[in-house]
PDB file of N, CA and C in Angstrom:
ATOM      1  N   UNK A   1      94.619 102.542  96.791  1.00  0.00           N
ATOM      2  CA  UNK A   1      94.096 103.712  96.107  1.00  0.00           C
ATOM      3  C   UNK A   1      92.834 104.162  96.837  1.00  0.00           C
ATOM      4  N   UNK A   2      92.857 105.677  96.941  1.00  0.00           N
ATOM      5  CA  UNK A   2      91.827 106.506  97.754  1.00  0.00           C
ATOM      6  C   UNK A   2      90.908 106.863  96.673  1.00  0.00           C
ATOM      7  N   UNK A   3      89.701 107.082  96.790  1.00  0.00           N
ATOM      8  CA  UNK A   3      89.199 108.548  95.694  1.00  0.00           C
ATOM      9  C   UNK A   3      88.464 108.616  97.235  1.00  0.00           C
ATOM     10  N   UNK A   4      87.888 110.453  96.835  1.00  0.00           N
ATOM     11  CA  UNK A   4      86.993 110.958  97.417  1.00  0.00           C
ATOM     12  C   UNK A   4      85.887 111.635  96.880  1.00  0.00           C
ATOM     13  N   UNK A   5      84.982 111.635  97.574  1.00  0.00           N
ATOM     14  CA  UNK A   5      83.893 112.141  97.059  1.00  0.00           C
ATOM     15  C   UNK A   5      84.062 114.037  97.068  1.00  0.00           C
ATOM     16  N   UNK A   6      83.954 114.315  96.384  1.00  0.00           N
ATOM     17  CA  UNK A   6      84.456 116.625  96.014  1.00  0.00           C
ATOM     18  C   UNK A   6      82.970 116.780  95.924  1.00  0.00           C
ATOM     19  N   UNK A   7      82.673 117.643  96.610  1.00  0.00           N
ATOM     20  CA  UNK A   7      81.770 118.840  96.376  1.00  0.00           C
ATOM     21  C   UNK A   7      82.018 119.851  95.983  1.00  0.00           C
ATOM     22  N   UNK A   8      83.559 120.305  96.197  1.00  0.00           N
ATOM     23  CA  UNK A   8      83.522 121.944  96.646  1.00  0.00           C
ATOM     24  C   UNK A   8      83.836 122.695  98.120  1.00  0.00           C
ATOM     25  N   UNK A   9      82.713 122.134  98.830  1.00  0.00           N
ATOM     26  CA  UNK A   9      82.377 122.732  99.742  1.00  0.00           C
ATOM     27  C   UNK A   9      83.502 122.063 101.005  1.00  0.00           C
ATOM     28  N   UNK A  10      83.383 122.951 102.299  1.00  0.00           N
ATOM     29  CA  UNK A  10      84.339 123.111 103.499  1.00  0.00           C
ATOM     30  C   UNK A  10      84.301 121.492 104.185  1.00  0.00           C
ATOM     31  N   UNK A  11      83.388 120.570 103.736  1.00  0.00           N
ATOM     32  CA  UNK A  11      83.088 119.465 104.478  1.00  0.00           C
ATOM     33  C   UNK A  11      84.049 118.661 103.308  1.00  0.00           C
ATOM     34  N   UNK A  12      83.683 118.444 102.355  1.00  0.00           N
ATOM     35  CA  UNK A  12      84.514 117.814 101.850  1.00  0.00           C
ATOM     36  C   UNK A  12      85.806 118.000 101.347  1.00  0.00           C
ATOM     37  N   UNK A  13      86.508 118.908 101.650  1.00  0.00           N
ATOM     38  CA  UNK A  13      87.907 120.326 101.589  1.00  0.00           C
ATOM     39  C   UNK A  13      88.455 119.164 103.129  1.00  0.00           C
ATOM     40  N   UNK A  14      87.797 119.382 103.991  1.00  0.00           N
ATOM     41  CA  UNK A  14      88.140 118.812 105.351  1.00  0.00           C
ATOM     42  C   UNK A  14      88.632 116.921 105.651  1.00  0.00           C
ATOM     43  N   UNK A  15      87.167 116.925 104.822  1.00  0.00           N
ATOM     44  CA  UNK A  15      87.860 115.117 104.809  1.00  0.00           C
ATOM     45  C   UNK A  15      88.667 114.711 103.602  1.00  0.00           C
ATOM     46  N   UNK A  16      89.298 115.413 102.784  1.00  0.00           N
ATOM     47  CA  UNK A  16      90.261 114.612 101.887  1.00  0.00           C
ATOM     48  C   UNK A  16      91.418 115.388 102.732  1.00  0.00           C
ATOM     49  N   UNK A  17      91.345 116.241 103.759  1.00  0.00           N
ATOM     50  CA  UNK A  17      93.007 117.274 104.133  1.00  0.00           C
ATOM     51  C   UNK A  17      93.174 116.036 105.469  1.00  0.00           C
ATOM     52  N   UNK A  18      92.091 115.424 106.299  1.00  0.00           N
ATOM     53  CA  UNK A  18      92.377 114.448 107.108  1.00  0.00           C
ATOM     54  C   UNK A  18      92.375 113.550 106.567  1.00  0.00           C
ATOM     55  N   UNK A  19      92.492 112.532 105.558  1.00  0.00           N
ATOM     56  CA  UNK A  19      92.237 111.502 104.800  1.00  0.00           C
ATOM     57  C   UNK A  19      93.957 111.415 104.255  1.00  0.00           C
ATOM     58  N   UNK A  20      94.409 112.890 103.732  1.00  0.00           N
ATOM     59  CA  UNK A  20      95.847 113.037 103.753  1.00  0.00           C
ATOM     60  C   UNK A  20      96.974 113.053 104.677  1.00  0.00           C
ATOM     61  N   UNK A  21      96.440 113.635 105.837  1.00  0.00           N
ATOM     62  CA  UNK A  21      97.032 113.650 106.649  1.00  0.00           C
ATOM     63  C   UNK A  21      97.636 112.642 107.755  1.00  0.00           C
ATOM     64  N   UNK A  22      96.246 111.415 107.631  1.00  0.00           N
ATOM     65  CA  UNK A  22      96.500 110.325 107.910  1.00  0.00           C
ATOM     66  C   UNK A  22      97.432 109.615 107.207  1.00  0.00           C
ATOM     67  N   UNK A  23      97.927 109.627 106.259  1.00  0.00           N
ATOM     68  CA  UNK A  23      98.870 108.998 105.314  1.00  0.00           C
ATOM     69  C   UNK A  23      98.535 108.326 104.309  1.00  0.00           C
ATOM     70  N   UNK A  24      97.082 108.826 103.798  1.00  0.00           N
ATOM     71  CA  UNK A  24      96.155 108.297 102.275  1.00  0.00           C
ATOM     72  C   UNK A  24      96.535 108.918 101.304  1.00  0.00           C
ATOM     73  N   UNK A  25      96.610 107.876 100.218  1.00  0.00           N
ATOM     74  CA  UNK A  25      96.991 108.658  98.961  1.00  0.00           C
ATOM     75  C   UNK A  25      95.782 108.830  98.384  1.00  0.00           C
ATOM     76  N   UNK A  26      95.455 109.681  98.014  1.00  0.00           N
ATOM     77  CA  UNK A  26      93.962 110.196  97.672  1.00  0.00           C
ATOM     78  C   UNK A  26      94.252 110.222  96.138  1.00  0.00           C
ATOM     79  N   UNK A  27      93.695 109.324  95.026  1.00  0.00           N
ATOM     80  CA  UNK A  27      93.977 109.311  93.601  1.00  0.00           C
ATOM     81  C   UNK A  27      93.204 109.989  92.626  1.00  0.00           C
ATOM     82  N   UNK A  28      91.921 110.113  93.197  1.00  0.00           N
ATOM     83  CA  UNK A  28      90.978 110.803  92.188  1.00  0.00           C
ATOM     84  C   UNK A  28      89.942 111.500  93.307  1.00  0.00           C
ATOM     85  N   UNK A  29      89.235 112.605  92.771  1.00  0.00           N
ATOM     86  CA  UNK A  29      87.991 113.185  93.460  1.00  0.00           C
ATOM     87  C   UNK A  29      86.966 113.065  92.581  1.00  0.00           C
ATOM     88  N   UNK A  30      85.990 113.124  93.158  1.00  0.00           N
ATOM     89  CA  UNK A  30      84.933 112.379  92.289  1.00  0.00           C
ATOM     90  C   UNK A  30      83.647 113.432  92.399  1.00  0.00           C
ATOM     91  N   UNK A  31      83.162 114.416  91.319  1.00  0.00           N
ATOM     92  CA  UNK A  31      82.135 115.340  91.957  1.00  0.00           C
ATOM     93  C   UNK A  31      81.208 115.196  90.730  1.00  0.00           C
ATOM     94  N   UNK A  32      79.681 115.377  91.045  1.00  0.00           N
ATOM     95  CA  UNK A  32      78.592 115.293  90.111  1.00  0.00           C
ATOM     96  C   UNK A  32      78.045 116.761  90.095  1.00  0.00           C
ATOM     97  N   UNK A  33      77.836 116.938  89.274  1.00  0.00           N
ATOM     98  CA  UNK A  33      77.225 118.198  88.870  1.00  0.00           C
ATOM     99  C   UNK A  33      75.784 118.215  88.463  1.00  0.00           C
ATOM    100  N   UNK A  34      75.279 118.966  89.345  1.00  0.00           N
ATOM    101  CA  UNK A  34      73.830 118.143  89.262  1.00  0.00           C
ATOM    102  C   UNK A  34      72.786 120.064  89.215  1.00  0.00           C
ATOM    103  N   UNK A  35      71.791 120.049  88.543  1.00  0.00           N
ATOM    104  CA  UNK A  35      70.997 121.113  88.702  1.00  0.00           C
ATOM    105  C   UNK A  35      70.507 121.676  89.970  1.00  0.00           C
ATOM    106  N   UNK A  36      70.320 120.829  91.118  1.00  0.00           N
ATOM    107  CA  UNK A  36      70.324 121.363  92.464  1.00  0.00           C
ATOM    108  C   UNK A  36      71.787 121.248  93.169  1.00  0.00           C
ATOM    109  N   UNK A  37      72.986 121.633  92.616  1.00  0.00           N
ATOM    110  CA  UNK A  37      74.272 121.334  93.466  1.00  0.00           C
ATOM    111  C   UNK A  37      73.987 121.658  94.609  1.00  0.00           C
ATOM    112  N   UNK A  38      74.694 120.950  95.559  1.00  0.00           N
ATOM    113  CA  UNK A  38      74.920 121.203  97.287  1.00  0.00           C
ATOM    114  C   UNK A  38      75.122 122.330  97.677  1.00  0.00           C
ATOM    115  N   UNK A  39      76.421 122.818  97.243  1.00  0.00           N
ATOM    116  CA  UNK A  39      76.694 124.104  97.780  1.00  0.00           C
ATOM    117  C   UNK A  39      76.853 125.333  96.633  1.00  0.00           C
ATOM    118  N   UNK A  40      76.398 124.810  95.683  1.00  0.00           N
ATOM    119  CA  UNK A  40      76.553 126.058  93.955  1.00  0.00           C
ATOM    120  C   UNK A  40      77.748 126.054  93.556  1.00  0.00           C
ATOM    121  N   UNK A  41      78.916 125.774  93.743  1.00  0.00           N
ATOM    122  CA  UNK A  41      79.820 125.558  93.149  1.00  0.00           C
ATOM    123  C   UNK A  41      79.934 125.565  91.565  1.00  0.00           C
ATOM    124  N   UNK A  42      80.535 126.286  91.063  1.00  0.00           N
ATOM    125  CA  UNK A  42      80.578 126.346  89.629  1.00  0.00           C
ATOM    126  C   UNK A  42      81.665 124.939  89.227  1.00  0.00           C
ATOM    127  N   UNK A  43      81.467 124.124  88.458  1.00  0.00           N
ATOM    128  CA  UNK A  43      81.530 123.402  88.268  1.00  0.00           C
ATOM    129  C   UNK A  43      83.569 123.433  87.315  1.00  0.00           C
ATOM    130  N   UNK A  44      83.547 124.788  87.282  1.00  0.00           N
ATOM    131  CA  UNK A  44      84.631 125.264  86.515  1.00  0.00           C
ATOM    132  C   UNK A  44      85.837 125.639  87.755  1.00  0.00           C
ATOM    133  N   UNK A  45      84.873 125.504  89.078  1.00  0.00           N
ATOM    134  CA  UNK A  45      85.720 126.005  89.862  1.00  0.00           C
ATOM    135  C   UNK A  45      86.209 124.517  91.007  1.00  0.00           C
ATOM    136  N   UNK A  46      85.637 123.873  90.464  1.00  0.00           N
ATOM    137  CA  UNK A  46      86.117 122.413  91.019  1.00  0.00           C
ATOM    138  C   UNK A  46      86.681 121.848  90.279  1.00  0.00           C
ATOM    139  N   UNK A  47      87.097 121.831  88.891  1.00  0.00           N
ATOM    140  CA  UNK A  47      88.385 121.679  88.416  1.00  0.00           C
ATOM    141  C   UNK A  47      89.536 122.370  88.768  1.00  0.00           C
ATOM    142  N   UNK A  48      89.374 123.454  89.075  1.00  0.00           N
ATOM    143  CA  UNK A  48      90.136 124.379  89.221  1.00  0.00           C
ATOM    144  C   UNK A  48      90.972 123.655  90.847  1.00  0.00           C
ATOM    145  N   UNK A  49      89.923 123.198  91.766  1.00  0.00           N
ATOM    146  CA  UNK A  49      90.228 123.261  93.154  1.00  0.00           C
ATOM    147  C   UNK A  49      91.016 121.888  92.863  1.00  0.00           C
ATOM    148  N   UNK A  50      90.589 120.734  92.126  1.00  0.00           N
ATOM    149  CA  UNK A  50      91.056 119.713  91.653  1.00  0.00           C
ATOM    150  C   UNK A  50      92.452 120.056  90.977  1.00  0.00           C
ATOM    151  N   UNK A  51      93.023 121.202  90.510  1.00  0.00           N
ATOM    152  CA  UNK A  51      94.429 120.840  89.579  1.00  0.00           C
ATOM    153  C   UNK A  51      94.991 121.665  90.804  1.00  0.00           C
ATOM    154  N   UNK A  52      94.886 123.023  91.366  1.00  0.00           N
ATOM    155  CA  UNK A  52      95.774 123.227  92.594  1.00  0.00           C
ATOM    156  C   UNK A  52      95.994 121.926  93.546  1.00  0.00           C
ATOM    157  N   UNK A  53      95.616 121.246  93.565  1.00  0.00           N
ATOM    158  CA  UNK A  53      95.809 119.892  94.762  1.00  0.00           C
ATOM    159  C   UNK A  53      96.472 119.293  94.013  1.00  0.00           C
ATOM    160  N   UNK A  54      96.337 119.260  92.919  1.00  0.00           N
ATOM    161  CA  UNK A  54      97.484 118.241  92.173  1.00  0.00           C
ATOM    162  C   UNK A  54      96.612 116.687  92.208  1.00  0.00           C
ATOM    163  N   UNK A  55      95.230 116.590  92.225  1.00  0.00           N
ATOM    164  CA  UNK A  55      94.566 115.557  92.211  1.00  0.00           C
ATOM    165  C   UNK A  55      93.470 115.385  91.336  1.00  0.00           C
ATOM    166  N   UNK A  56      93.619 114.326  90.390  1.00  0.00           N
ATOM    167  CA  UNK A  56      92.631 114.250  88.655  1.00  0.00           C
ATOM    168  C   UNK A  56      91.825 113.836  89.263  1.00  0.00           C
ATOM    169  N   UNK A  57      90.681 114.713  88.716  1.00  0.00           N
ATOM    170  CA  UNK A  57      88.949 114.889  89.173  1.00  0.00           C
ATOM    171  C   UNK A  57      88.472 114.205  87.825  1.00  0.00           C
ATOM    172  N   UNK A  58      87.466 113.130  88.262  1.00  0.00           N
ATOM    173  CA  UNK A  58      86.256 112.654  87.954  1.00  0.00           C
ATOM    174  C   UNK A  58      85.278 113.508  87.925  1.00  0.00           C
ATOM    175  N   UNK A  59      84.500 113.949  86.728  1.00  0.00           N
ATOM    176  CA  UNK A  59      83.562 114.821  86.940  1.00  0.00           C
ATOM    177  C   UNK A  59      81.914 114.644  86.138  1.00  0.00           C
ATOM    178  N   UNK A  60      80.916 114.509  86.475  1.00  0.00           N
ATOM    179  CA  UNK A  60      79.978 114.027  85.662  1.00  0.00           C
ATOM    180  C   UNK A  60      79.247 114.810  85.994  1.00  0.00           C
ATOM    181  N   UNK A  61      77.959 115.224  84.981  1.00  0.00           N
ATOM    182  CA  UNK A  61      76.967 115.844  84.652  1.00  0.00           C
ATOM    183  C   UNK A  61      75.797 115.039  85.340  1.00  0.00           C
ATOM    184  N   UNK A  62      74.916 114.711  86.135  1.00  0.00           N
ATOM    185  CA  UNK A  62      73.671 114.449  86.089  1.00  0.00           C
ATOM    186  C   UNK A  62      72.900 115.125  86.561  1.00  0.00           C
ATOM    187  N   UNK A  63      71.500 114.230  86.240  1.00  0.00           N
ATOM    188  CA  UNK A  63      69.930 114.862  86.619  1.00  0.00           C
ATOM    189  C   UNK A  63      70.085 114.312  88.473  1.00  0.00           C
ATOM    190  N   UNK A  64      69.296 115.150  89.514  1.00  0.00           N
ATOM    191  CA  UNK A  64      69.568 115.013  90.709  1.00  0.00           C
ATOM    192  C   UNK A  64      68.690 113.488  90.613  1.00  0.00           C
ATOM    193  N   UNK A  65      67.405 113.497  89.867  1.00  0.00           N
ATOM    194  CA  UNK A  65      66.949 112.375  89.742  1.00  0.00           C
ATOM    195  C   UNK A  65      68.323 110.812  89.803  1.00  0.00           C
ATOM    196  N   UNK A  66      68.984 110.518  88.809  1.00  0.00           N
ATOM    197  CA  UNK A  66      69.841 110.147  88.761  1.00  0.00           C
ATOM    198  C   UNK A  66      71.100 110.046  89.468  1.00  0.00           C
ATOM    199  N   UNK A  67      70.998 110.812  90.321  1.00  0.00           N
ATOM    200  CA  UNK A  67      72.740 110.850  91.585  1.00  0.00           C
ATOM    201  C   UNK A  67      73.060 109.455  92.266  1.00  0.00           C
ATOM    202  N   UNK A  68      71.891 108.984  92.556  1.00  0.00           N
ATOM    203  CA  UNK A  68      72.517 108.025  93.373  1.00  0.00           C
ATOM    204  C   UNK A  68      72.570 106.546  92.519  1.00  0.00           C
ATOM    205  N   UNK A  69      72.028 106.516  91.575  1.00  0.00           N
ATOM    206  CA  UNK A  69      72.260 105.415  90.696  1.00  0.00           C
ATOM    207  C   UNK A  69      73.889 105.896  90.064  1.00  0.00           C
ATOM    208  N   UNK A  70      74.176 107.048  89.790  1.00  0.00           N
ATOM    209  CA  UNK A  70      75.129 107.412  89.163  1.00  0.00           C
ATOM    210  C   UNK A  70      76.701 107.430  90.081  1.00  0.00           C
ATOM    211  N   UNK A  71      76.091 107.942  91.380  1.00  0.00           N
ATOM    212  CA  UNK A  71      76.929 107.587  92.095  1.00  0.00           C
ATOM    213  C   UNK A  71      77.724 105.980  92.480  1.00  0.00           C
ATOM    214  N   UNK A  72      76.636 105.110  92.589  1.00  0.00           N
ATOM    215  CA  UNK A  72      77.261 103.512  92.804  1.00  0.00           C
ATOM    216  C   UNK A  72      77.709 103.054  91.244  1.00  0.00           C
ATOM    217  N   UNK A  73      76.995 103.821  90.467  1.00  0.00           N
ATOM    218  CA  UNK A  73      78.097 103.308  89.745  1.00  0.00           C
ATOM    219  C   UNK A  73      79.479 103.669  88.669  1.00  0.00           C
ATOM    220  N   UNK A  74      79.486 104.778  89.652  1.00  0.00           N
ATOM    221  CA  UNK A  74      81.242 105.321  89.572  1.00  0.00           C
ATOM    222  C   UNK A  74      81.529 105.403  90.443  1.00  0.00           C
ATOM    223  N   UNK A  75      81.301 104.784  92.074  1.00  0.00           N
ATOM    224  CA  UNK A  75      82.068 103.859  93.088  1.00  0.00           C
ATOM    225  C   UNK A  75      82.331 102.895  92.474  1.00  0.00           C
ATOM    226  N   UNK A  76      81.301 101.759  91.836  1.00  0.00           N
ATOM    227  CA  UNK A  76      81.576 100.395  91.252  1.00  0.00           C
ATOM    228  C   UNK A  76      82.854 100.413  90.921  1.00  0.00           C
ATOM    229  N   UNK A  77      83.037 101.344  89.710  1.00  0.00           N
ATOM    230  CA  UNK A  77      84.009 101.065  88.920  1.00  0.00           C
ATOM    231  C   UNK A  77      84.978 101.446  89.247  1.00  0.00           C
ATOM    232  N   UNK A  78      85.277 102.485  90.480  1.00  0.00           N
ATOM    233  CA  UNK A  78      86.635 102.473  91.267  1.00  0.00           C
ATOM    234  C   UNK A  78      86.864 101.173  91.801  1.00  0.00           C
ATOM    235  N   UNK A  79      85.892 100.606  92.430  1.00  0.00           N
ATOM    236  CA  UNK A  79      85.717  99.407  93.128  1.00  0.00           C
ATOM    237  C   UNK A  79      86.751  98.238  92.690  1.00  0.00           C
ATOM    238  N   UNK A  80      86.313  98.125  91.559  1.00  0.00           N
ATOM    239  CA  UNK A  80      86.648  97.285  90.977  1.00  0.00           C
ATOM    240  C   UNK A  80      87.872  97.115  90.603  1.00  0.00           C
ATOM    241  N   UNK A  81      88.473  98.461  90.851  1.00  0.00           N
ATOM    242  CA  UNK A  81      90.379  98.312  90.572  1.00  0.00           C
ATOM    243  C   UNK A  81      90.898  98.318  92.129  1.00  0.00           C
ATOM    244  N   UNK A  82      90.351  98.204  92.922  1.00  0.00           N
ATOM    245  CA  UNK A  82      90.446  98.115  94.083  1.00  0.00           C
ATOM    246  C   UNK A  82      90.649  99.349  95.005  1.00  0.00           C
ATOM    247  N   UNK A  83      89.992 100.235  94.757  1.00  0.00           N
ATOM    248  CA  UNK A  83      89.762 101.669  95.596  1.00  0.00           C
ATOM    249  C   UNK A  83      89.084 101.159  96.638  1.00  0.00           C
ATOM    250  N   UNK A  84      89.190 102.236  97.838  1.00  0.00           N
ATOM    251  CA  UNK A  84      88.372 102.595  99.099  1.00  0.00           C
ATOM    252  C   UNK A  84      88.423 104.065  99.080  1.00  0.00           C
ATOM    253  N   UNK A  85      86.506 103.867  99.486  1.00  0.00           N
ATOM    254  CA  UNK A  85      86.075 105.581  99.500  1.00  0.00           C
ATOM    255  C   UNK A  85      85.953 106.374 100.056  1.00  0.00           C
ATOM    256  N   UNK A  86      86.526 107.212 100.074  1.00  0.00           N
ATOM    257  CA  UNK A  86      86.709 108.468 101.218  1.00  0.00           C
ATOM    258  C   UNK A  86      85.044 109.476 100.548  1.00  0.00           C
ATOM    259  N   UNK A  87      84.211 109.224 101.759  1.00  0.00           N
ATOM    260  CA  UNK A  87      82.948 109.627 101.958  1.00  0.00           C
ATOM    261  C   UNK A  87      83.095 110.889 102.228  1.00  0.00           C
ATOM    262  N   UNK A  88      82.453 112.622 101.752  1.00  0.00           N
ATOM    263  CA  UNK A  88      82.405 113.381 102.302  1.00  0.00           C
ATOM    264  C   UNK A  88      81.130 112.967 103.439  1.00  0.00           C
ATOM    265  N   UNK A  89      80.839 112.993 105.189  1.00  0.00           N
ATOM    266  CA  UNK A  89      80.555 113.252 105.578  1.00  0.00           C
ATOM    267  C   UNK A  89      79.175 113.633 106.293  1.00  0.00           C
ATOM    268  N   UNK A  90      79.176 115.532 105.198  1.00  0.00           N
ATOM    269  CA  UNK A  90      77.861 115.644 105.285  1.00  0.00           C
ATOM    270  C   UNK A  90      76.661 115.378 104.581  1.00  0.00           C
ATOM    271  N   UNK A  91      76.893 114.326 103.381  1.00  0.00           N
ATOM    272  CA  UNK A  91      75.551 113.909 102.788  1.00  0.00           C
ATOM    273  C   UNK A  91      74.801 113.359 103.876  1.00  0.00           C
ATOM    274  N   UNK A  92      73.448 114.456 103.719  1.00  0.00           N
ATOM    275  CA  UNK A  92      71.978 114.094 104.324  1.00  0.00           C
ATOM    276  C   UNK A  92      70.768 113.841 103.599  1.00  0.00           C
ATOM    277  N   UNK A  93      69.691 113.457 104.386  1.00  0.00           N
ATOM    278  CA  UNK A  93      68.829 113.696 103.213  1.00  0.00           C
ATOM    279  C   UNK A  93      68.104 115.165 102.683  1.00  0.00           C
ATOM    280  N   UNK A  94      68.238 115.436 103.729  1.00  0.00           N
ATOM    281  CA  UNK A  94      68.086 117.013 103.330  1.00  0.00           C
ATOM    282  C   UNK A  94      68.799 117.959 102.334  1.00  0.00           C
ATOM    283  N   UNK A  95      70.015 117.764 102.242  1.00  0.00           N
ATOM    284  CA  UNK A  95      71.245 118.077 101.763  1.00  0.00           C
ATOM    285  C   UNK A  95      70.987 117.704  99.848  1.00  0.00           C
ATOM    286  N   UNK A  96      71.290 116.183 100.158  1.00  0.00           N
ATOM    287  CA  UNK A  96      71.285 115.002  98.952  1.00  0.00           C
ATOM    288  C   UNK A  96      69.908 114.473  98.177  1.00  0.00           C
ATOM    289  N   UNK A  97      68.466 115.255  98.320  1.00  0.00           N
ATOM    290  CA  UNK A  97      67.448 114.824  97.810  1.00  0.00           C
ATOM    291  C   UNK A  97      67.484 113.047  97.943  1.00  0.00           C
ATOM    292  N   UNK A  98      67.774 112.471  96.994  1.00  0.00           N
ATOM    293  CA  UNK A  98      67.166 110.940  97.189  1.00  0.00           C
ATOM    294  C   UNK A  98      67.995 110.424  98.140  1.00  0.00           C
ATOM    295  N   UNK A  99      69.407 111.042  97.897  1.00  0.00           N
ATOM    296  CA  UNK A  99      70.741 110.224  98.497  1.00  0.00           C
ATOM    297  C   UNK A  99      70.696 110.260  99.866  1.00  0.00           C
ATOM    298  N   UNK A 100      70.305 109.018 100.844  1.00  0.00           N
ATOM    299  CA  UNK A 100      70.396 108.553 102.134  1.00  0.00           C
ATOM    300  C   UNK A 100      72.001 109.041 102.748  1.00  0.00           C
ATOM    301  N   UNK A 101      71.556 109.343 104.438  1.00  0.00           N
ATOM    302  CA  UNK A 101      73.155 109.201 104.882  1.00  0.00           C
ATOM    303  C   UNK A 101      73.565 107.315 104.787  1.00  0.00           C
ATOM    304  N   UNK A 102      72.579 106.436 104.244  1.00  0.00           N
ATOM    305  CA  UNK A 102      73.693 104.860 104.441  1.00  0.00           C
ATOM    306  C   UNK A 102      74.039 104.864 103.089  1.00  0.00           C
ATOM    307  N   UNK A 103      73.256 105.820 101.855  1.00  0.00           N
ATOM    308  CA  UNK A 103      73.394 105.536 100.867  1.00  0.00           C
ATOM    309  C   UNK A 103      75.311 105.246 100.298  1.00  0.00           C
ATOM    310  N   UNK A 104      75.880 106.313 100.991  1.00  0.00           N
ATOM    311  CA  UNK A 104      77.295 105.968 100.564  1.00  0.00           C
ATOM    312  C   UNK A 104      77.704 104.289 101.132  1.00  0.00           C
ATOM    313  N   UNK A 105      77.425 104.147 102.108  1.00  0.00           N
ATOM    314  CA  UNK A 105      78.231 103.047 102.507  1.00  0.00           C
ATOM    315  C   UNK A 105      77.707 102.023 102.001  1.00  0.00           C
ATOM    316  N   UNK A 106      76.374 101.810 101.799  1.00  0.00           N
ATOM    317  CA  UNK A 106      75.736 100.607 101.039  1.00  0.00           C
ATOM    318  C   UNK A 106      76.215 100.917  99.245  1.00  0.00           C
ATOM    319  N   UNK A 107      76.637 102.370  98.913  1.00  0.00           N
ATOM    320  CA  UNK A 107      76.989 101.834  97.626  1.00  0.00           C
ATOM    321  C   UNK A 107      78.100 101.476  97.283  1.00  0.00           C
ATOM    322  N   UNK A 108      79.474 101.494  98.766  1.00  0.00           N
ATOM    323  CA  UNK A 108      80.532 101.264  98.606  1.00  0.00           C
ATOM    324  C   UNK A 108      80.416  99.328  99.195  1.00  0.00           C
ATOM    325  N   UNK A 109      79.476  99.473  99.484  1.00  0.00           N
ATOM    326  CA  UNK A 109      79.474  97.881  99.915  1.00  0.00           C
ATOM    327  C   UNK A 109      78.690  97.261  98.574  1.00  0.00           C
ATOM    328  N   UNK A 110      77.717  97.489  98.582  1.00  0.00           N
ATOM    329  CA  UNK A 110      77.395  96.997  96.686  1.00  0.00           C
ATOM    330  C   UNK A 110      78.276  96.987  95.620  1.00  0.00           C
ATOM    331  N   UNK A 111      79.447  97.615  95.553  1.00  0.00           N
ATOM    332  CA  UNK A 111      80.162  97.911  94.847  1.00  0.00           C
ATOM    333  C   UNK A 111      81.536  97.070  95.294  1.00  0.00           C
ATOM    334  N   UNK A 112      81.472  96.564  96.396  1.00  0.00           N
ATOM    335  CA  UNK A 112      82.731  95.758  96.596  1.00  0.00           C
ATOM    336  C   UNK A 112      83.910  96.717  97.206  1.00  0.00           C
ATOM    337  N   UNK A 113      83.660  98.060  97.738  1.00  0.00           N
ATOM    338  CA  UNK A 113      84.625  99.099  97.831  1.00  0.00           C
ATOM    339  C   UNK A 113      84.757  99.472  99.566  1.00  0.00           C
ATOM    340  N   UNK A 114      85.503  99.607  99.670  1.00  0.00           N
ATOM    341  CA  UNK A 114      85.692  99.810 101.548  1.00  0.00           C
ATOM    342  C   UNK A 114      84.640 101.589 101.577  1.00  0.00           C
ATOM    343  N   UNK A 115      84.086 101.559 102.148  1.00  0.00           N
ATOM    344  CA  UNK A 115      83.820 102.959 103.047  1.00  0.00           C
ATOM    345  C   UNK A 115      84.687 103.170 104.056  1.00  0.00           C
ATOM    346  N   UNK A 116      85.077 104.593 103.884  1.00  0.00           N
ATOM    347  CA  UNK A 116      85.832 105.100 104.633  1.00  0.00           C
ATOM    348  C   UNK A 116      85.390 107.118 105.153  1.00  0.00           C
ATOM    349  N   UNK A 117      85.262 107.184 106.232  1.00  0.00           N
ATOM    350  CA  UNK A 117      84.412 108.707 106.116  1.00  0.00           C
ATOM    351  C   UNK A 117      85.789 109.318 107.392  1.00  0.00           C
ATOM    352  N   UNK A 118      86.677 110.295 106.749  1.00  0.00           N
ATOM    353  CA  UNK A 118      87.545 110.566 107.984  1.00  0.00           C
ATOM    354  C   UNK A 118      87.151 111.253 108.688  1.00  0.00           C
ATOM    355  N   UNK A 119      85.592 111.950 108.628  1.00  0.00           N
ATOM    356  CA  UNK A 119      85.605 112.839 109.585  1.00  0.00           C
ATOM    357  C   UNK A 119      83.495 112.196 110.295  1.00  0.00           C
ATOM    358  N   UNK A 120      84.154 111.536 111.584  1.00  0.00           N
ATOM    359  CA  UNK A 120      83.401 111.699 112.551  1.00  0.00           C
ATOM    360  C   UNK A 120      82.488 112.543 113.082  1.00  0.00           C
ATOM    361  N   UNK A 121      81.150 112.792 113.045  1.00  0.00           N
ATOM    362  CA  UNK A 121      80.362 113.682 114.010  1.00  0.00           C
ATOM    363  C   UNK A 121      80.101 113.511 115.434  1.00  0.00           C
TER     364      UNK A 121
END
């Protein structure tokens, strides 16, 4: 089992279409909705992008304060049924306020969960 991390946006559109293409079954997308979103995405419209794909979205509300605690731990708990995470990419710190670019992989490794990012820079 895959999940990926959803924004919305063209970076993460890109690594779940190579993540598929490779021959991953991608089970859930996983997007936070946060008062500074990444790319503004209406939050109504990433469900939306979530049921055309035919893939059940995980979707949570937090404070940006809160993302990255919130994030490891709804990796954890994919983790724990034995998911590996398909990373969008371009989280920076610029981008992600607190959230580090190791932050994904250290929370998929805290969490017991493979990191996986299909798209290379």
């Amino acid at each position: 089992m895959h999940i990926a991390s959803w924004s919305g946006g063209k970076d993460s559109c890109l690594a779940v279409y190579l993540a598929l293409k490779q021959g991953k079954s991608i089970s859930h997308l996983v997007h936070f909705d946060r008062p500074n979103n990444l790319h503004g995405v209406d939050p109504k419209m990433i469900r939306l992008q979530a049921e055309l794909m035919g893939i059940p979205l995980v979707q949570q509300k937090v404070d940006s304060k809160d993302f990255e605690q919130e994030f490891k731990k709804t990796i954890g708990a994919f983790a724990k049924s034995g998911a590996s995470v398909e990373i969008d990419p371009s989280i920076s710190p610029s981008s992600a306020g607190s959230l580090s670019r190791s932050t994904p992989r250290s929370s998929a490794r805290n969490a017991t969960a493979r990191y996986i990012a299909p798209v290379s820079r």
